[in-house]
C-alpha atoms as a PDB file:
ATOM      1  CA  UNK A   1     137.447  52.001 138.149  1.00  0.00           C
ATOM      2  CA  UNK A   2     139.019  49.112 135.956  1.00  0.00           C
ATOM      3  CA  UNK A   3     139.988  45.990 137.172  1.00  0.00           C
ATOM      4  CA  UNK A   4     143.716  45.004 136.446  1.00  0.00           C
ATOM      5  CA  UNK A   5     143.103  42.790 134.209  1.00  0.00           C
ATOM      6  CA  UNK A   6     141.045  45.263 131.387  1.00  0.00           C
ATOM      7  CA  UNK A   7     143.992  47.871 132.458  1.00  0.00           C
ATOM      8  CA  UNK A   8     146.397  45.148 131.170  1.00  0.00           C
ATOM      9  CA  UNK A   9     144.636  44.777 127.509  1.00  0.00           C
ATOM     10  CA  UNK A  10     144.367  48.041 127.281  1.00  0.00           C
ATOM     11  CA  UNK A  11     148.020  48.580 127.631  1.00  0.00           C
ATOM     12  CA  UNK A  12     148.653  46.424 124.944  1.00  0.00           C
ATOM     13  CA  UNK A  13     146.359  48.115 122.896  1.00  0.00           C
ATOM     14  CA  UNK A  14     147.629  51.692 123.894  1.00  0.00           C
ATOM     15  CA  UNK A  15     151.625  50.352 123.801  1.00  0.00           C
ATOM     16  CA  UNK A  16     150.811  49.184 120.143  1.00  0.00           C
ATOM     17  CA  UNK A  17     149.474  52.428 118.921  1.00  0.00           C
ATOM     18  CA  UNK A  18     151.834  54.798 121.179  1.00  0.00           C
ATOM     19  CA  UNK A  19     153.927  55.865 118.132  1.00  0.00           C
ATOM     20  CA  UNK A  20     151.027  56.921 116.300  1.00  0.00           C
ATOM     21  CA  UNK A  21     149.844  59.544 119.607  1.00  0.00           C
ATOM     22  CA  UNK A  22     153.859  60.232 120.507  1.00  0.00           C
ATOM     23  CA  UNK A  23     153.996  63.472 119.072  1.00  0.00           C
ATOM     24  CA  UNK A  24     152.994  65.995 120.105  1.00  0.00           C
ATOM     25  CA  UNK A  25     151.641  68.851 117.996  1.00  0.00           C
ATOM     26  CA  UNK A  26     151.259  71.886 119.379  1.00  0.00           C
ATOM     27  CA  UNK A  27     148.318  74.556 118.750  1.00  0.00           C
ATOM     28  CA  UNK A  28     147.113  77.752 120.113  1.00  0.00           C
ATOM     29  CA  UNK A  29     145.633  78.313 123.129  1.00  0.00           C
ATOM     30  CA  UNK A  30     145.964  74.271 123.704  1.00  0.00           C
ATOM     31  CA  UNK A  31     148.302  72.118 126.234  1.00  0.00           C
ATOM     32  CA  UNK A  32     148.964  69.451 123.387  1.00  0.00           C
ATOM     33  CA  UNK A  33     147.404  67.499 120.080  1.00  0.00           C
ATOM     34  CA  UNK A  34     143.773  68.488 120.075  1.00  0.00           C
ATOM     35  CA  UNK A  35     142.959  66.866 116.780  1.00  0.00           C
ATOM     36  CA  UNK A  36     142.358  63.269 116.685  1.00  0.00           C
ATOM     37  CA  UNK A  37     139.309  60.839 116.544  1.00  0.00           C
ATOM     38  CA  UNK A  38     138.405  57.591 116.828  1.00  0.00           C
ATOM     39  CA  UNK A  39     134.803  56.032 117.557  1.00  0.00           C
ATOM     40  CA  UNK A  40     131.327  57.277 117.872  1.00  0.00           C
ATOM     41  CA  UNK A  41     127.938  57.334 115.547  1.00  0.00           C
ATOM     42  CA  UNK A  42     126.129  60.680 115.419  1.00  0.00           C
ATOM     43  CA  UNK A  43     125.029  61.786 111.894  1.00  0.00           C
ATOM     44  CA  UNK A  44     125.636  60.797 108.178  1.00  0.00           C
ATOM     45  CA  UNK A  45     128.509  60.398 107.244  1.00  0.00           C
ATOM     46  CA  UNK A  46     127.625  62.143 103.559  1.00  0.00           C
ATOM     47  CA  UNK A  47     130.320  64.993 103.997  1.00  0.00           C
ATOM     48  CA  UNK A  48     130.251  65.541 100.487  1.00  0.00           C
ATOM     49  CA  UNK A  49     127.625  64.836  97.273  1.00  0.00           C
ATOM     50  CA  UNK A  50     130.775  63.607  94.792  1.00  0.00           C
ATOM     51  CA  UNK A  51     130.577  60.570  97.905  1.00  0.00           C
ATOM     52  CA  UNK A  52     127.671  59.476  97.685  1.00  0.00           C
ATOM     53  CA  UNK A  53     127.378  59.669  93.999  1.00  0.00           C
ATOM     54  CA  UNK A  54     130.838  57.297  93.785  1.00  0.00           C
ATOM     55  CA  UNK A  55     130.034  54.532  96.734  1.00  0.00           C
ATOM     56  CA  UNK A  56     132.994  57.167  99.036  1.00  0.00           C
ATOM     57  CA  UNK A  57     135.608  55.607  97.343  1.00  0.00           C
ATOM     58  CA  UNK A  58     138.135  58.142  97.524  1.00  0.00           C
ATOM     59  CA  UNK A  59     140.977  56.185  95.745  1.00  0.00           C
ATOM     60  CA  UNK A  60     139.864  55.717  92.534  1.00  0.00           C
ATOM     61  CA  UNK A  61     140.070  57.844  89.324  1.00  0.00           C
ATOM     62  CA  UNK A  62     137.889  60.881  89.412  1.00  0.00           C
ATOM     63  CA  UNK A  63     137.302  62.547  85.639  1.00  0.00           C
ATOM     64  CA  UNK A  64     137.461  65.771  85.487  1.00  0.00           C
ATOM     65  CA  UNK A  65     134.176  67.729  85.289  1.00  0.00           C
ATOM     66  CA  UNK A  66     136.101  69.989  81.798  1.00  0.00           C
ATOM     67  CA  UNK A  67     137.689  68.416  79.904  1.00  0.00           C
ATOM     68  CA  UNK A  68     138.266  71.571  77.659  1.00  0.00           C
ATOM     69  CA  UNK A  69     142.147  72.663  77.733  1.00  0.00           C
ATOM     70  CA  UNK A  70     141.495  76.254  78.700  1.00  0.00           C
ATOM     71  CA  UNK A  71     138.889  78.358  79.849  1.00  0.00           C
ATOM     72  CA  UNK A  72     135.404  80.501  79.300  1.00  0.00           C
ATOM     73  CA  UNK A  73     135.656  83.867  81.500  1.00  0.00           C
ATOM     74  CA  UNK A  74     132.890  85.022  83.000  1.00  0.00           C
ATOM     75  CA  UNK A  75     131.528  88.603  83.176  1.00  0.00           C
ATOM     76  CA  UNK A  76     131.538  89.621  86.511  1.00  0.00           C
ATOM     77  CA  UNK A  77     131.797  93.549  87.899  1.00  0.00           C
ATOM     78  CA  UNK A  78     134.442  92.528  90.846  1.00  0.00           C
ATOM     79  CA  UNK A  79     136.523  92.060  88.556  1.00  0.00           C
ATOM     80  CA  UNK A  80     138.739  88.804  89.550  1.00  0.00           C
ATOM     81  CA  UNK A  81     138.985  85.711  87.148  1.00  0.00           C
ATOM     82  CA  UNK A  82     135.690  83.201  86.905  1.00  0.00           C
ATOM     83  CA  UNK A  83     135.688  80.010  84.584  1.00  0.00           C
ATOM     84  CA  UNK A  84     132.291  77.797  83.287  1.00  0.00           C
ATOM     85  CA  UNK A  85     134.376  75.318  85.790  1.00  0.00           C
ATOM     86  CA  UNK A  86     133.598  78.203  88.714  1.00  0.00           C
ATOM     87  CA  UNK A  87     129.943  78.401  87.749  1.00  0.00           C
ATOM     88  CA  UNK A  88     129.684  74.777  88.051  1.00  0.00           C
ATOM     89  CA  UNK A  89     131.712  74.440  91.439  1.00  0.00           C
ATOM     90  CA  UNK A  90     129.418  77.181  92.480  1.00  0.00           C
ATOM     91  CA  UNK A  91     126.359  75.139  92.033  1.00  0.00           C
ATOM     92  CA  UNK A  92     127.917  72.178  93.534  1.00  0.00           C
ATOM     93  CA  UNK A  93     128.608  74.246  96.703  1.00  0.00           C
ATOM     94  CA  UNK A  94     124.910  75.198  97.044  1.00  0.00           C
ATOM     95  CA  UNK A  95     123.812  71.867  96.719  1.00  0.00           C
ATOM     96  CA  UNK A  96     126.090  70.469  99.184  1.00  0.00           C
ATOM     97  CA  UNK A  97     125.430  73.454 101.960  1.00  0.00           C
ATOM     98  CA  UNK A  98     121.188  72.203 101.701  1.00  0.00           C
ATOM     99  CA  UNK A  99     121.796  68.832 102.165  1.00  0.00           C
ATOM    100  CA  UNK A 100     123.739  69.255 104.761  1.00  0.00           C
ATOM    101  CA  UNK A 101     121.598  71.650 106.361  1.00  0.00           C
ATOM    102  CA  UNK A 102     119.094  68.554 105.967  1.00  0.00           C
ATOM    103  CA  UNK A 103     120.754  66.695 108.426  1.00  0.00           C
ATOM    104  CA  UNK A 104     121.817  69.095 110.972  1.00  0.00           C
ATOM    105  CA  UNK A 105     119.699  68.433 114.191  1.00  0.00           C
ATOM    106  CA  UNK A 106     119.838  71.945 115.125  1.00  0.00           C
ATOM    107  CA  UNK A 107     120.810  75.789 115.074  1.00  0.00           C
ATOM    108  CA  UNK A 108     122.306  75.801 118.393  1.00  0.00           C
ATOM    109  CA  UNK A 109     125.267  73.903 120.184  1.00  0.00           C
ATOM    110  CA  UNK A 110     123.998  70.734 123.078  1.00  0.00           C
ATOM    111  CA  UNK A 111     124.743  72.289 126.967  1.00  0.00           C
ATOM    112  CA  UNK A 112     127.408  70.120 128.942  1.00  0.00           C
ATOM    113  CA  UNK A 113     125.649  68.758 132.057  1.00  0.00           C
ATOM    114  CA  UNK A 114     127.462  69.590 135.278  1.00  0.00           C
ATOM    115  CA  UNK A 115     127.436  73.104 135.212  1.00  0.00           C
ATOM    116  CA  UNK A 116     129.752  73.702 132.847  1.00  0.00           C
ATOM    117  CA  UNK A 117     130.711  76.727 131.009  1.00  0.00           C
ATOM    118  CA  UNK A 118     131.293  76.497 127.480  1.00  0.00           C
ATOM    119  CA  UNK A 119     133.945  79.378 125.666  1.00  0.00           C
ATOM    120  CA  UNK A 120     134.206  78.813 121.630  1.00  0.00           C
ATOM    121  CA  UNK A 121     137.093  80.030 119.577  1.00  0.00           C
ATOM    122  CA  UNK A 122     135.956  79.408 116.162  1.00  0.00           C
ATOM    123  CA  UNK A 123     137.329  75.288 116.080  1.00  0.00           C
ATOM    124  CA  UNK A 124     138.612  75.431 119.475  1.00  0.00           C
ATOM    125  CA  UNK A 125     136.446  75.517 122.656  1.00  0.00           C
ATOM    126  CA  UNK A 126     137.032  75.384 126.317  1.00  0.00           C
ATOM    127  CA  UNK A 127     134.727  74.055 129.254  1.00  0.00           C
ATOM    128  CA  UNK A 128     135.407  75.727 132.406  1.00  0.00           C
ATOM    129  CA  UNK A 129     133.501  74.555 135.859  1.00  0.00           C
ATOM    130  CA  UNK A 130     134.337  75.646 139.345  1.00  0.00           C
ATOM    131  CA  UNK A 131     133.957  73.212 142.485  1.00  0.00           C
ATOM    132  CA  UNK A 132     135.151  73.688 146.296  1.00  0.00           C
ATOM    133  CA  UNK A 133     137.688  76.500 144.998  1.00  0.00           C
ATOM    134  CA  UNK A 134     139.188  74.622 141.787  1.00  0.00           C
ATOM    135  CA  UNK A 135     139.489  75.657 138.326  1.00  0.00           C
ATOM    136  CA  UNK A 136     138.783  72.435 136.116  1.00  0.00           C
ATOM    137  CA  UNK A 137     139.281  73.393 132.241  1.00  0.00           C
ATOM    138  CA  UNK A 138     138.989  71.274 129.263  1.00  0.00           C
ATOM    139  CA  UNK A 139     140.462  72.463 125.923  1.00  0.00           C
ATOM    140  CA  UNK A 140     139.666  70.952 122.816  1.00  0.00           C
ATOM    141  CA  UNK A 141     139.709  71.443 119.043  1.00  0.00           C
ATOM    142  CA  UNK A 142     137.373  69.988 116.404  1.00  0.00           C
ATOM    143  CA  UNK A 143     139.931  70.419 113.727  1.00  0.00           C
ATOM    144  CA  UNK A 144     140.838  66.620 112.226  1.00  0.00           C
ATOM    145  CA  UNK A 145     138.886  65.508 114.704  1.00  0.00           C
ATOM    146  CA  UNK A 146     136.849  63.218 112.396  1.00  0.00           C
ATOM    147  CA  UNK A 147     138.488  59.731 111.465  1.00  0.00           C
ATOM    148  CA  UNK A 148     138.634  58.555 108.274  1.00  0.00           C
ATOM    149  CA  UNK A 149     135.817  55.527 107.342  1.00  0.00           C
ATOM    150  CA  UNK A 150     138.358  53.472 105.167  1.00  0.00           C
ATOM    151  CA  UNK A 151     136.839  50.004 106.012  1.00  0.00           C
ATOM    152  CA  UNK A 152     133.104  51.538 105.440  1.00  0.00           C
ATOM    153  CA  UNK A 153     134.340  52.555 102.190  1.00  0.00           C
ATOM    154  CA  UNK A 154     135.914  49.942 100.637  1.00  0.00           C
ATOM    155  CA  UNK A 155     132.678  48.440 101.306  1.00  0.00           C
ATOM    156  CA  UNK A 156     130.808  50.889  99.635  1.00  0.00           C
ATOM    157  CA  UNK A 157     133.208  50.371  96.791  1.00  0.00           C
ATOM    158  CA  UNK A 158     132.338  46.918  96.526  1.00  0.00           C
ATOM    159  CA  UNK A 159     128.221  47.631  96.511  1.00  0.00           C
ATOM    160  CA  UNK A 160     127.776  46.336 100.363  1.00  0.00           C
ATOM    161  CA  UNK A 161     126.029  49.521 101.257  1.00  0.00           C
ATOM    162  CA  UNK A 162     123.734  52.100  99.879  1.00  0.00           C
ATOM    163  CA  UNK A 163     123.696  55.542 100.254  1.00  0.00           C
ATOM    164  CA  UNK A 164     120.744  55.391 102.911  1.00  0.00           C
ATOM    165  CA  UNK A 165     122.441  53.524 105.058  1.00  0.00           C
ATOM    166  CA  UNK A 166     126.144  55.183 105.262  1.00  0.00           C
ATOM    167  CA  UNK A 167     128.114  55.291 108.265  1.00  0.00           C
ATOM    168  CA  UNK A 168     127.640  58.255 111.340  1.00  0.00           C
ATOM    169  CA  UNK A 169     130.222  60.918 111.554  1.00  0.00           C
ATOM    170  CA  UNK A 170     131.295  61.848 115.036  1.00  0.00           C
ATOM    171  CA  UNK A 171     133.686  64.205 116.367  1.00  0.00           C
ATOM    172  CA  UNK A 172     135.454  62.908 118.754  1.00  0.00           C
ATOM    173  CA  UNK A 173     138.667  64.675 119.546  1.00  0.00           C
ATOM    174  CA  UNK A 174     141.546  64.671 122.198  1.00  0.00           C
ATOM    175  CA  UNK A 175     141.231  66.833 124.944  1.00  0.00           C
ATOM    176  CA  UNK A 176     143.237  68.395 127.791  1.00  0.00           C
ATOM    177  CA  UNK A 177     141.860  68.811 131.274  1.00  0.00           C
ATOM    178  CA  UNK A 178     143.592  71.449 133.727  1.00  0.00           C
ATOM    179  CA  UNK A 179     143.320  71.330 136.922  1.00  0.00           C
ATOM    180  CA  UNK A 180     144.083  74.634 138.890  1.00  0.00           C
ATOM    181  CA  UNK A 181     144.275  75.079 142.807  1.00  0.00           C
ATOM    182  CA  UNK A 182     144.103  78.320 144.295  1.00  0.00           C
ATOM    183  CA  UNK A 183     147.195  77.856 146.871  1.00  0.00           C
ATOM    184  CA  UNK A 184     149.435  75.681 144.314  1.00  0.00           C
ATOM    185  CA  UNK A 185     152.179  77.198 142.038  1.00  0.00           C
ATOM    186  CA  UNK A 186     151.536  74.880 138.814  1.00  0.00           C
ATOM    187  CA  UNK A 187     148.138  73.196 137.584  1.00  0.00           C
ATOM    188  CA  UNK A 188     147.694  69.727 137.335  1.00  0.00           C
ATOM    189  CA  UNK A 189     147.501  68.675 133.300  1.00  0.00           C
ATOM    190  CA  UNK A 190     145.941  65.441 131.703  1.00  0.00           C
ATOM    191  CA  UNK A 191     146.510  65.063 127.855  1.00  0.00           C
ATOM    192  CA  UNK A 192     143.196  62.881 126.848  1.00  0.00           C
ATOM    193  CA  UNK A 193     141.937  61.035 124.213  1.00  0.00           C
ATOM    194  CA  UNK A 194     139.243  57.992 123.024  1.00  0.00           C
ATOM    195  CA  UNK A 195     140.870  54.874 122.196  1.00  0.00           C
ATOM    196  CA  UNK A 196     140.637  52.910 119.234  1.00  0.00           C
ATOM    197  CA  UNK A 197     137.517  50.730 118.822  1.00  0.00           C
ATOM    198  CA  UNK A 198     138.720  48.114 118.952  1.00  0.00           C
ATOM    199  CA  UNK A 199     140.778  48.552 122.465  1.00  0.00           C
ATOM    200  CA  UNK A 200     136.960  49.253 123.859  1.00  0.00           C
ATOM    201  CA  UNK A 201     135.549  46.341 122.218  1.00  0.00           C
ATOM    202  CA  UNK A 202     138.625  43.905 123.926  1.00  0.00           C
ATOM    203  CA  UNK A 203     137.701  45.525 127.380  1.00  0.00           C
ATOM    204  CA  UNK A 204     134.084  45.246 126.801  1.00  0.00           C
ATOM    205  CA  UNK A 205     133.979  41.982 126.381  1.00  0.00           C
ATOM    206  CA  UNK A 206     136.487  41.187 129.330  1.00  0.00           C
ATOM    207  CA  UNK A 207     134.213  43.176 131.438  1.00  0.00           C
ATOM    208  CA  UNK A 208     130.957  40.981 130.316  1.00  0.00           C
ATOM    209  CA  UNK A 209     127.981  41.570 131.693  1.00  0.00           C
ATOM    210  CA  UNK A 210     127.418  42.486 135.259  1.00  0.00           C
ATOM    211  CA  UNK A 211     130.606  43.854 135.311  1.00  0.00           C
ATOM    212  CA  UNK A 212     131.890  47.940 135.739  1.00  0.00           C
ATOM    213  CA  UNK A 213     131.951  50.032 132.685  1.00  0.00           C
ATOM    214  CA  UNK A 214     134.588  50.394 130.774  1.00  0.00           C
ATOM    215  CA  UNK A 215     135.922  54.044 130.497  1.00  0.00           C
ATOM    216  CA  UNK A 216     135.498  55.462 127.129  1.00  0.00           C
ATOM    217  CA  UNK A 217     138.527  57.626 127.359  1.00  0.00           C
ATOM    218  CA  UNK A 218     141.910  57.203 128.151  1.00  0.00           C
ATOM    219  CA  UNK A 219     144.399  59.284 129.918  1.00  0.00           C
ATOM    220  CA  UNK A 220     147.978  59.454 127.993  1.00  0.00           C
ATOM    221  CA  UNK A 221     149.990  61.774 129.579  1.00  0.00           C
ATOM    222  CA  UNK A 222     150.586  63.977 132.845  1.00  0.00           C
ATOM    223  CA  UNK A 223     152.501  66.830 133.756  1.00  0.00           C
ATOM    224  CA  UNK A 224     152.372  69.827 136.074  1.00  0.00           C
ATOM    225  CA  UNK A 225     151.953  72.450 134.207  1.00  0.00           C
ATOM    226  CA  UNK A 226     151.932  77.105 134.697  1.00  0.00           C
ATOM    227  CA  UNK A 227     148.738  77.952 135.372  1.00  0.00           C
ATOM    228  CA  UNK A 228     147.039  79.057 131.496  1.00  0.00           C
ATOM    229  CA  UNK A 229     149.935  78.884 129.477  1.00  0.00           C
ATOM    230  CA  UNK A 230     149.817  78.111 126.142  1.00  0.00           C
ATOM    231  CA  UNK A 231     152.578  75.956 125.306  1.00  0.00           C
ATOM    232  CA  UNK A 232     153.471  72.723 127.449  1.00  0.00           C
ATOM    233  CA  UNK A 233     156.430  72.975 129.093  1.00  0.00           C
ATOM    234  CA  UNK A 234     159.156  70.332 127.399  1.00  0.00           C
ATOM    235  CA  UNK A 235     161.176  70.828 130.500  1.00  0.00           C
ATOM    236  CA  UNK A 236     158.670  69.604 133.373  1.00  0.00           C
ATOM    237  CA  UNK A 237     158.344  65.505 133.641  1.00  0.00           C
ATOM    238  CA  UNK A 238     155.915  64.289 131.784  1.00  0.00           C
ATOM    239  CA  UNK A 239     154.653  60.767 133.370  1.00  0.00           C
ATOM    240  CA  UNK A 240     153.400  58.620 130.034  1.00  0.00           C
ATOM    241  CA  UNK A 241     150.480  56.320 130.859  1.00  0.00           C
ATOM    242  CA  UNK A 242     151.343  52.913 128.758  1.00  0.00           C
ATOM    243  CA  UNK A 243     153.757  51.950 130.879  1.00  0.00           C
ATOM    244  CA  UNK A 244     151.914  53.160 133.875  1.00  0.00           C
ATOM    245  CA  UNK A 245     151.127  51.060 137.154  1.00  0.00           C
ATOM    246  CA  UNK A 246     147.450  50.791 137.170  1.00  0.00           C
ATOM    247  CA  UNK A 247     146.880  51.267 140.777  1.00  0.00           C
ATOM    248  CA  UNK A 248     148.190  54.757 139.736  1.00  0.00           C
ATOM    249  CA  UNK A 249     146.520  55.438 136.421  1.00  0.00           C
ATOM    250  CA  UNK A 250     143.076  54.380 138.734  1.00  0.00           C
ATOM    251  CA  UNK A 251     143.547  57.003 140.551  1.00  0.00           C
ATOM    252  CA  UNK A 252     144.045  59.617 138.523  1.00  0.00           C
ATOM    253  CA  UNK A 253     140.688  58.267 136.413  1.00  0.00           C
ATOM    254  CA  UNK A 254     139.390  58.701 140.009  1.00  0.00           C
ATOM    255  CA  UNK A 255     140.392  61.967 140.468  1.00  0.00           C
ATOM    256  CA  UNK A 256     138.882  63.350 136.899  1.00  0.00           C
ATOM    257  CA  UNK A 257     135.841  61.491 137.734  1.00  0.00           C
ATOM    258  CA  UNK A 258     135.692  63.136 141.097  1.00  0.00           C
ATOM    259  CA  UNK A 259     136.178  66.504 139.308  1.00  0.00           C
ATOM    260  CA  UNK A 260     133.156  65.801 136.583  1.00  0.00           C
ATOM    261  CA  UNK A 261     135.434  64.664 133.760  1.00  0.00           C
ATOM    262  CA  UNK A 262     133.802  60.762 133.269  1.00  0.00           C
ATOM    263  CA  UNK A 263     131.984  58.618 131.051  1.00  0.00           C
ATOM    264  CA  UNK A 264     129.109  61.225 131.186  1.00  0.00           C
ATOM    265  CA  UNK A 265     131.437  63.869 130.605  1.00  0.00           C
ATOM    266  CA  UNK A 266     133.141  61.888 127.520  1.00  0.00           C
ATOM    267  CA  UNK A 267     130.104  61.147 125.705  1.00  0.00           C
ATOM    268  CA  UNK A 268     128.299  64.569 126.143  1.00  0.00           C
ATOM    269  CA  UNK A 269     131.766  66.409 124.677  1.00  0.00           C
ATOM    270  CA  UNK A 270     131.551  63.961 121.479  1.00  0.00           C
ATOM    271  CA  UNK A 271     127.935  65.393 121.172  1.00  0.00           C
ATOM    272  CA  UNK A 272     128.942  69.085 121.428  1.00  0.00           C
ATOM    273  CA  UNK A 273     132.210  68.366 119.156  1.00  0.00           C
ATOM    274  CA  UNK A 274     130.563  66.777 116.453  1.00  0.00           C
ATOM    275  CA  UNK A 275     127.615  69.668 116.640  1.00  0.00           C
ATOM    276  CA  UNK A 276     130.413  72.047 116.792  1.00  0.00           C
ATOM    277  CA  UNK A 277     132.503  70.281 114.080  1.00  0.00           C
ATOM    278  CA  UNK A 278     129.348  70.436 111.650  1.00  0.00           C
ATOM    279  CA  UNK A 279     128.158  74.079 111.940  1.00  0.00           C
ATOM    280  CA  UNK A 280     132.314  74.700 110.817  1.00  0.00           C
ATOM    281  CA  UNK A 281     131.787  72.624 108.257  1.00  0.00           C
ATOM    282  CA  UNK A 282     128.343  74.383 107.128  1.00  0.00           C
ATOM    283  CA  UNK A 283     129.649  77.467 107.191  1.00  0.00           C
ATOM    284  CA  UNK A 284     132.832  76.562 105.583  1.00  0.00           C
ATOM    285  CA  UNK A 285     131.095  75.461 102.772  1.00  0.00           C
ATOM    286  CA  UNK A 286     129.138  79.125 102.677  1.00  0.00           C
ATOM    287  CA  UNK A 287     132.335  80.873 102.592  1.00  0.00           C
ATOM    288  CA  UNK A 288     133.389  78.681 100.270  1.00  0.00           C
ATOM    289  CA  UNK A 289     130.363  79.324  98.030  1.00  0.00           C
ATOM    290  CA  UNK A 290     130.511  83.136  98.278  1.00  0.00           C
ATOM    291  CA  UNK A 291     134.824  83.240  97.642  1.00  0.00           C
ATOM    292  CA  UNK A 292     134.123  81.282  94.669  1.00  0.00           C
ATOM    293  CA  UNK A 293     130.997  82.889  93.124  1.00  0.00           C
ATOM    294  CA  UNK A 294     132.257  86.193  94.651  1.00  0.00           C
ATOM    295  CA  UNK A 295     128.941  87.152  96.824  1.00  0.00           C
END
């Protein structure tokens, strides 16, 4: 694992954005947070047509497409309200659904290597594998899971990039991994996530060449936890990892790496996640579509 001297940077890193992961929001069927991002480069980052029609910059003045004070019904047997501005937002919709069928690499979800076993819940999913009589589940949810691009588009703003060569998106969101025994009372709990970029670049380039890999995710918190439930306990300790020895937080990276949650592990869930994240998005966009030009 990490020498102590990359473990000390990236405390300082972690310790300086801690207030921004303290919280903890809970969802459904998840031990803590499951929506947050922060590095990878998988596909376009064209999310919308209005984007790359405006250089992405999402602060400035956007006219209105009417300008009209009221509005034109249109006929339509179903008999709910629909404007000119409908028909229009309509043919947006379609527009935006086959371009970004364009860049979707494919119909069906990238398998997890390791023999795991991949359960989707609409956003959320959950990887289950088995090994020498433990349960080892990792929960995750592609909601917000996306960071925003605010440096890529103020340069867009400014005319330093075209629309051909617009930044990736990636998914790439916090996870939980659970760790069950068969003989113990409570399963072991690690609340996950992918640093900033710019805590890997700092112990990238302490590392150097020649020297061990940097871990591209980050353990923040630990608890023992009941075995499945769905909310995390406020009343069991909770050991936070920025102030952490790091002859302690290297072994617990040891003992996720021993149970198949690594590097590997880390970069293969941003793939799934961000395939995942985009067929939502697609077929958002077709519900979308239909709801507003009632289908």
């Amino acid at each position: 694992m990490l020498k102590s001297l990359s473990r000390a940077v990236s405390t300082a890193v972690r310790i300086s954005t801690s207030t921004m992961f303290s919280a903890r929001a809970l969802q459904p069927l998840t031990r803590s947070t499951l929506c947050s991002s922060n590095s990878g480069a998988i596909r376009p980052f064209s999310r919308s047509l209005w984007m790359m029609s405006h250089n992405g910059a999402a602060s400035v003045y956007r006219p209105k497409l009417f300008s009209s004070k009221g509005f034109t019904p249109v006929s339509c047997g179903c008999g709910s309200l629909h404007t000119e501005g409908d028909k229009a937002f309509g043919n947006f919709l379609s527009d935006e659904i086959k371009e970004e069928k364009k860049i979707q690499k494919s119909n069906t979800l990238p398998k997890m290597s390791g023999g795991w076993e991949l359960q989707q819940n609409g956003t959320e999913a959950k990887l289950i594998r088995t090994i020498s009589g433990e349960k080892v589940t990792v929960t995750f949810n592609v909601n917000n899971s996306i960071p925003p691009k605010f440096e890529e588009e103020a340069e867009q703003a400014q005319g330093q990039k075209s629309a051909e060569n617009e930044p990736d998106i990636v998914s790439s969101p916090n996870f939980v991994v659970e760790v069950t025994k068969q003989a113990a009372k409570h399963s072991l709990v690690f609340d996950c996530h992918y640093p900033e970029d710019e805590a890997k670049h700092i112990l990238q380039a302490i590392h150097g060449e020649g020297e061990e890999e940097s871990d591209i995710f980050a353990i923040r918190e630990v608890s023992f936890q009941p075995e499945g439930d769905v909310e995390w306990k406020e009343t069991a300790y909770t050991l936070n990892t920025d102030s952490l020895d790091w002859a302690l937080y290297d072994h617990l990276m040891d003992f996720l790496a021993d149970r198949g949650v690594d590097n590997t592990f880390a970069d293969e869930l941003i793939e799934l996640s961000t395939a995942m994240e985009h067929h939502e998005y697609i077929k958002f966009l077709e519900d979308l579509s239909g709801f507003v030009k009632c289908n």
